[in-house]
Protein backbone atom coordinates (compact mmCIF):
# COMPACT_ATOMS: atom_id res chain seq x y z
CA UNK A 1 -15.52 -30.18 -0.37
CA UNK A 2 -14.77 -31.86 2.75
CA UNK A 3 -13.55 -30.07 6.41
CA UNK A 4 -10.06 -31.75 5.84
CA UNK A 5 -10.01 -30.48 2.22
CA UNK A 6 -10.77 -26.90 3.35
CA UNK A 7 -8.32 -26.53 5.64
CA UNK A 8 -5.43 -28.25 2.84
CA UNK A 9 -6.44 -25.41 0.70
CA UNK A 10 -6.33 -23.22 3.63
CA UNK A 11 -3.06 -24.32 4.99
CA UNK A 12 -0.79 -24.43 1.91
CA UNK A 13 -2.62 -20.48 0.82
CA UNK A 14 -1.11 -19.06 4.33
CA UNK A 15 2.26 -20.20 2.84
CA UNK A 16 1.60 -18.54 -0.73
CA UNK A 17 0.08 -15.63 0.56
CA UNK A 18 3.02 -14.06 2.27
CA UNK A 19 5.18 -14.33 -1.15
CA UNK A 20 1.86 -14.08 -3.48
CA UNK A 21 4.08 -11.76 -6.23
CA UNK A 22 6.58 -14.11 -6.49
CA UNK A 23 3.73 -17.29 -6.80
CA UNK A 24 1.98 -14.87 -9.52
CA UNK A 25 5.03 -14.37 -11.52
CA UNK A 26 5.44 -18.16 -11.38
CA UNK A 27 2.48 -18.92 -12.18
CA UNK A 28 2.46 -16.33 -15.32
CA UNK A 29 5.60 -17.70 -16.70
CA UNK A 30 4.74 -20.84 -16.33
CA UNK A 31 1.50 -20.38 -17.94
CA UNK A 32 3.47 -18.63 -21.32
CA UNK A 33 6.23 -21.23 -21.33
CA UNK A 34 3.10 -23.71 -21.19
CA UNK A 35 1.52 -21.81 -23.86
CA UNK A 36 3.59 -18.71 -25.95
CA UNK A 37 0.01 -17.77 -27.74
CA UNK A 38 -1.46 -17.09 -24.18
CA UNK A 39 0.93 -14.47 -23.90
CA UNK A 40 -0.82 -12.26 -26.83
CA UNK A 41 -3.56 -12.21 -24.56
CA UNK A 42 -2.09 -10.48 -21.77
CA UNK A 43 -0.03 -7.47 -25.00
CA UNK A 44 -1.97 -4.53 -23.00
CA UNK A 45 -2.07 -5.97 -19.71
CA UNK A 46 0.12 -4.43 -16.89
CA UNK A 47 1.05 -7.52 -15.28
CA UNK A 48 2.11 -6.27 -11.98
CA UNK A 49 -1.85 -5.27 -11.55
CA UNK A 50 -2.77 -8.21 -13.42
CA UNK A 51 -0.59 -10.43 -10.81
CA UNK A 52 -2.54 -8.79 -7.63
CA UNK A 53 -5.44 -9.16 -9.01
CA UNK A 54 -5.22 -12.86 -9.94
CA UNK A 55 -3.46 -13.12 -5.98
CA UNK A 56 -6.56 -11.49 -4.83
CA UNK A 57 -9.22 -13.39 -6.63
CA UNK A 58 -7.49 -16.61 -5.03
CA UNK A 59 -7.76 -14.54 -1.69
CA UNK A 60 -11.36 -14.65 -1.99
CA UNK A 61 -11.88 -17.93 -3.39
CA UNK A 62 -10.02 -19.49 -0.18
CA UNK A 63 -11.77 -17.10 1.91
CA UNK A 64 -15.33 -18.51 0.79
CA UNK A 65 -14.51 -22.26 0.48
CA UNK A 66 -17.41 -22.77 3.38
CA UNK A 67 -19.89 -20.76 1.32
CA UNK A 68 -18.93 -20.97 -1.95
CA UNK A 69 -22.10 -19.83 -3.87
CA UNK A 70 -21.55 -16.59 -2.70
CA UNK A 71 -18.84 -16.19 -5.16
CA UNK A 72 -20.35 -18.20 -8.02
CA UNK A 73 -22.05 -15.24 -9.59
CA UNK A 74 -18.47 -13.53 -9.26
CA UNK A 75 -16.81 -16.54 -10.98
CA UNK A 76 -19.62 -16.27 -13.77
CA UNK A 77 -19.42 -12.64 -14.24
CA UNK A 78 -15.12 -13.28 -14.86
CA UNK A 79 -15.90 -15.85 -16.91
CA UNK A 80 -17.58 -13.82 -19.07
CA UNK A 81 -15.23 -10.90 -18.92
CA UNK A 82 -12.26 -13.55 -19.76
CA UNK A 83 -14.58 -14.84 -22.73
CA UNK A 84 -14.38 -10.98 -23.85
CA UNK A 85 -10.63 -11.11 -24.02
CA UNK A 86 -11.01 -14.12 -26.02
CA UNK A 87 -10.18 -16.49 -23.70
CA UNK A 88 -10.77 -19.89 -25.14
CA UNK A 89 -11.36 -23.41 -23.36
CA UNK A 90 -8.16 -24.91 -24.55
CA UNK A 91 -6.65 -21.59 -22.43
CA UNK A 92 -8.13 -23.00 -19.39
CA UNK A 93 -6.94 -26.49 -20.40
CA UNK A 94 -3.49 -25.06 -20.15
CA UNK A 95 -4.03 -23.62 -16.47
CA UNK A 96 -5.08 -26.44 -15.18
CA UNK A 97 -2.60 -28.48 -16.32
């Protein structure tokens, strides 16, 4: 990732962060409208939690961009908790689009 790159991602998270309940809930509904099956994933969940914690995950993500395999083993290790939930690659497919 380039300098310039870095501070885009950098940039447009100072204007998410101070509204980062409202961006979760966005990004939640948008992710069930994308996908109503998703949604059976998240039954137990108590989405207020579950919305900080994605909010802070980000946090840290942005936080690391200029060492970013410190947080690899951190990505890998929620990887495999996701793949627990049963999480499927066509479930990531989804986010990212």
């Amino acid at each position: 990732m380039t300098p310039r790159q870095i501070d885009l991602i950098r940039t447009s998270w100072s204007a998410v962060e101070p509204i980062s309940d409202a961006a979760a809930r966005l990004f939640y509904d948008r992710l069930f409208e994308s996908d109503p099956a998703i949604k059976r994933l998240f039954a137990k969940t108590d989405m207020q939690a579950q919305r900080g914690i994605l909010m802070q995950t980000l946090a840290l993500l942005v936080s690391s961009l200029d060492d970013f395999e410190r947080v690899v083993p951190v990505l890998e290790a929620l990887g495999r908790v996701h793949a627990g939930y049963g999480v499927r690659q066509r479930h990531y497919d989804t986010v990212e689009a």
